[in-house]
Protein backbone atom coordinates (compact mmCIF):
# COMPACT_ATOMS: atom_id res chain seq x y z
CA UNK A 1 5.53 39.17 -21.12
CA UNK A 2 7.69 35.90 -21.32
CA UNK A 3 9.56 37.70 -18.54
CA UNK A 4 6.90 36.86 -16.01
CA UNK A 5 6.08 33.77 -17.21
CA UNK A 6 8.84 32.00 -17.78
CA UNK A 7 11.74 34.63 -15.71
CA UNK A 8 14.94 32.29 -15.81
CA UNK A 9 14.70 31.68 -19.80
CA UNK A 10 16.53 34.90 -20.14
CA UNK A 11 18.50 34.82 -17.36
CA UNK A 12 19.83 31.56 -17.08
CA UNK A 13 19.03 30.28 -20.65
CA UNK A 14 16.94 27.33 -19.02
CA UNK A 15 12.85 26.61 -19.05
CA UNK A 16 11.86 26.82 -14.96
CA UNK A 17 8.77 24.56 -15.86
CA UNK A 18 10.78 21.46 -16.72
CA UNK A 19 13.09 22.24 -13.59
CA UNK A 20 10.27 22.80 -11.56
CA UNK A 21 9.28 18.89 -12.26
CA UNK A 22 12.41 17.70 -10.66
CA UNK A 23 11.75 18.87 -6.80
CA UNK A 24 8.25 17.67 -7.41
CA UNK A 25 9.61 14.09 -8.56
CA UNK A 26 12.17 13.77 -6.04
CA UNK A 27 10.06 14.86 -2.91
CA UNK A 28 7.34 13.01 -4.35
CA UNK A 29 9.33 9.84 -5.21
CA UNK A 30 11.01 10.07 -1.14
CA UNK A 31 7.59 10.06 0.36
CA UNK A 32 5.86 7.10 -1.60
CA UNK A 33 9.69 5.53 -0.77
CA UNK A 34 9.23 6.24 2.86
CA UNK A 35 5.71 5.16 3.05
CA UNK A 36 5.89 1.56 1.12
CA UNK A 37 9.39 0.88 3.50
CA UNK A 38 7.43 2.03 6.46
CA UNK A 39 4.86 -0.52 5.49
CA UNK A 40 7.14 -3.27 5.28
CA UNK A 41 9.41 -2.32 8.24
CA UNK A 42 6.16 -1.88 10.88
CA UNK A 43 4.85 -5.47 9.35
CA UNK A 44 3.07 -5.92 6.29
CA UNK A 45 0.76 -8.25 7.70
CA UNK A 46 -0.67 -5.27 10.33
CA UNK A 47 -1.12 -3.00 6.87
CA UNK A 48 -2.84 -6.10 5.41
CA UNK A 49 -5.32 -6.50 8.64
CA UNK A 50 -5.88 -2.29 8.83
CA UNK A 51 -7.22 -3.25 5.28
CA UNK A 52 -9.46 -5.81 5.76
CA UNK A 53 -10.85 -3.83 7.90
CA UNK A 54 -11.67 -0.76 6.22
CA UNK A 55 -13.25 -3.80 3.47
CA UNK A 56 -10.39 -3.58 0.77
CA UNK A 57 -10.67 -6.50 -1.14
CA UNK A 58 -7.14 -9.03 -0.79
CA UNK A 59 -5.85 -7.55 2.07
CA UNK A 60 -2.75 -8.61 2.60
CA UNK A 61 -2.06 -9.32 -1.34
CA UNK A 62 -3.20 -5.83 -1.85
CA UNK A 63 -1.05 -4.14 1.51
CA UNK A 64 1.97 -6.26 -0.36
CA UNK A 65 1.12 -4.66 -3.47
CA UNK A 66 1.04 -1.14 -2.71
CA UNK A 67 3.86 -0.96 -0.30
CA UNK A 68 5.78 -2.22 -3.33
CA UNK A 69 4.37 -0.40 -5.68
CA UNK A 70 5.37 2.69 -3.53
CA UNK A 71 9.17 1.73 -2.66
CA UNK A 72 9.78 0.81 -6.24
CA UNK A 73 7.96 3.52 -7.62
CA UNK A 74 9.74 6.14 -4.70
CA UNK A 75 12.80 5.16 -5.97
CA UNK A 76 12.27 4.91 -9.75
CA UNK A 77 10.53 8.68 -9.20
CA UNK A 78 13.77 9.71 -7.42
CA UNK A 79 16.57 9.15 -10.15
CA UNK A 80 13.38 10.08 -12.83
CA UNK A 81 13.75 6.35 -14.55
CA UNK A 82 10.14 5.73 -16.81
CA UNK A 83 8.33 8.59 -14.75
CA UNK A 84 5.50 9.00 -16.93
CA UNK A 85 4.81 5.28 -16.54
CA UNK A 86 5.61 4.64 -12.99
CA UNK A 87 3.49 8.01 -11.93
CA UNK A 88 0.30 6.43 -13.18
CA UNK A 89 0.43 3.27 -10.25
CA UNK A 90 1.15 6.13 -7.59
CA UNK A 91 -1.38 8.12 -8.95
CA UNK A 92 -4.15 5.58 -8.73
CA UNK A 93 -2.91 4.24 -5.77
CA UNK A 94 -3.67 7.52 -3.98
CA UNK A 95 -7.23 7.89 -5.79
CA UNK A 96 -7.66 5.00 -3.68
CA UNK A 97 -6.01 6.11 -0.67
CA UNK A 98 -8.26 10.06 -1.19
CA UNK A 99 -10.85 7.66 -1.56
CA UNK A 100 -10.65 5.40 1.68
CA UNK A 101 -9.67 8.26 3.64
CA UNK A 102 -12.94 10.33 2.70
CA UNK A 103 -15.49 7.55 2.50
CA UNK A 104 -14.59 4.41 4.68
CA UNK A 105 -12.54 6.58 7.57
CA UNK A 106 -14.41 9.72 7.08
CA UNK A 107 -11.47 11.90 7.56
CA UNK A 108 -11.80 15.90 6.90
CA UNK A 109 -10.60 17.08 4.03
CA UNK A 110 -8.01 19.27 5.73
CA UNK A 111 -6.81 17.24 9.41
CA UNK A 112 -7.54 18.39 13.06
CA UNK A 113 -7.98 16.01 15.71
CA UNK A 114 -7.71 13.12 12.92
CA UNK A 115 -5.23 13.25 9.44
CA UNK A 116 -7.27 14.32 6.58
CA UNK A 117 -6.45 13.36 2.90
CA UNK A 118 -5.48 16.81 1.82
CA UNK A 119 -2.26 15.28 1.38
CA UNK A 120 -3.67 12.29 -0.82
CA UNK A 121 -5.32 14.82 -2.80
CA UNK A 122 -2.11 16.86 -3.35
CA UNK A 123 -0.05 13.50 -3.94
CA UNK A 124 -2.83 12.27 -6.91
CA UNK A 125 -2.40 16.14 -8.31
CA UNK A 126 1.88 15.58 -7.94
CA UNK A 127 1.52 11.92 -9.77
CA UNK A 128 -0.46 13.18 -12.33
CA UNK A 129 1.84 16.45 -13.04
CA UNK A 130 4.31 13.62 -13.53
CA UNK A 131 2.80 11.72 -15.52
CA UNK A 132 1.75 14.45 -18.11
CA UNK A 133 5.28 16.39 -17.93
CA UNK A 134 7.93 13.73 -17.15
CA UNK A 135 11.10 14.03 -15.24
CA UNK A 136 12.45 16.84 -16.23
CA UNK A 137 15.96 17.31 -16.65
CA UNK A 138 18.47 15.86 -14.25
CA UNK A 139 17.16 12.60 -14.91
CA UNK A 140 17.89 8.87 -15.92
CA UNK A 141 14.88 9.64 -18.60
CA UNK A 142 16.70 13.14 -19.66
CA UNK A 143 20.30 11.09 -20.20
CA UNK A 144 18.91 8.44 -22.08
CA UNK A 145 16.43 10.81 -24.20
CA UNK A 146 13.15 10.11 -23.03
């Protein structure tokens, strides 16, 4: 039975569900990296204004805050440094984001003419994973023993 559960154990002497957290944490970490520098590089006072708009309380303190909060945490998720602690910002961060998108913009779940928040949803679920299982090996948290 462990065969099908867990099928590289025996073969390569190595648990696939703690390797399977390090693809997660560096594609995760490269897209919250890519999405706080894109905020940034377009002008975080547009982000800041897009906010207001949609009613988000301190815009431009809070577009400043999450773009940082997602280029620090993108790159802290990408070497694995503190993951279980840096996942839960990124994970509320898109709670909010799910949140905004479903009831301020009033996007579909799943996009068509307009991006839906199905990737929100599956970046929250990614965070999370994170923040319950770690880095997994190949880490900054594996070398120092975390």
């Amino acid at each position: 039975m462990e065969r099908l559960t867990n099928p590289f154990l025996e073969l390569f002497e190595w648990n696939s569900v703690e390797y399977g957290l390090v693809p997660l944490r560096v594609v995760l970490g490269y897209i919250f990296l890519d999405s706080g520098f894109g905020k940034w590089r377009r002008g975080i006072s547009g982000t800041g204004r897009w906010m207001e708009g949609l009613g988000i309380p301190f815009p431009q303190a809070s577009a400043r805050l999450v773009a940082t909060v997602e280029l620090l945490g993108g790159i802290l998720l990408i070497v694995g440094l503190g993951t279980h602690w840096v996942a839960i910002p990124l994970a509320v961060n898109m709670l909010v984001a799910s949140y905004v998108q479903k009831f301020r913009i009033g996007a579909p779940f799943q996009g068509g003419d307009v991006q839906g928040y199905e990737l929100d949803v599956l970046m929250v679920a990614g965070a999370v994973t994170l923040v319950l299982g770690g880095a997994g090996p190949l880490s900054i948290d594996a070398a120092i023993g975390q």
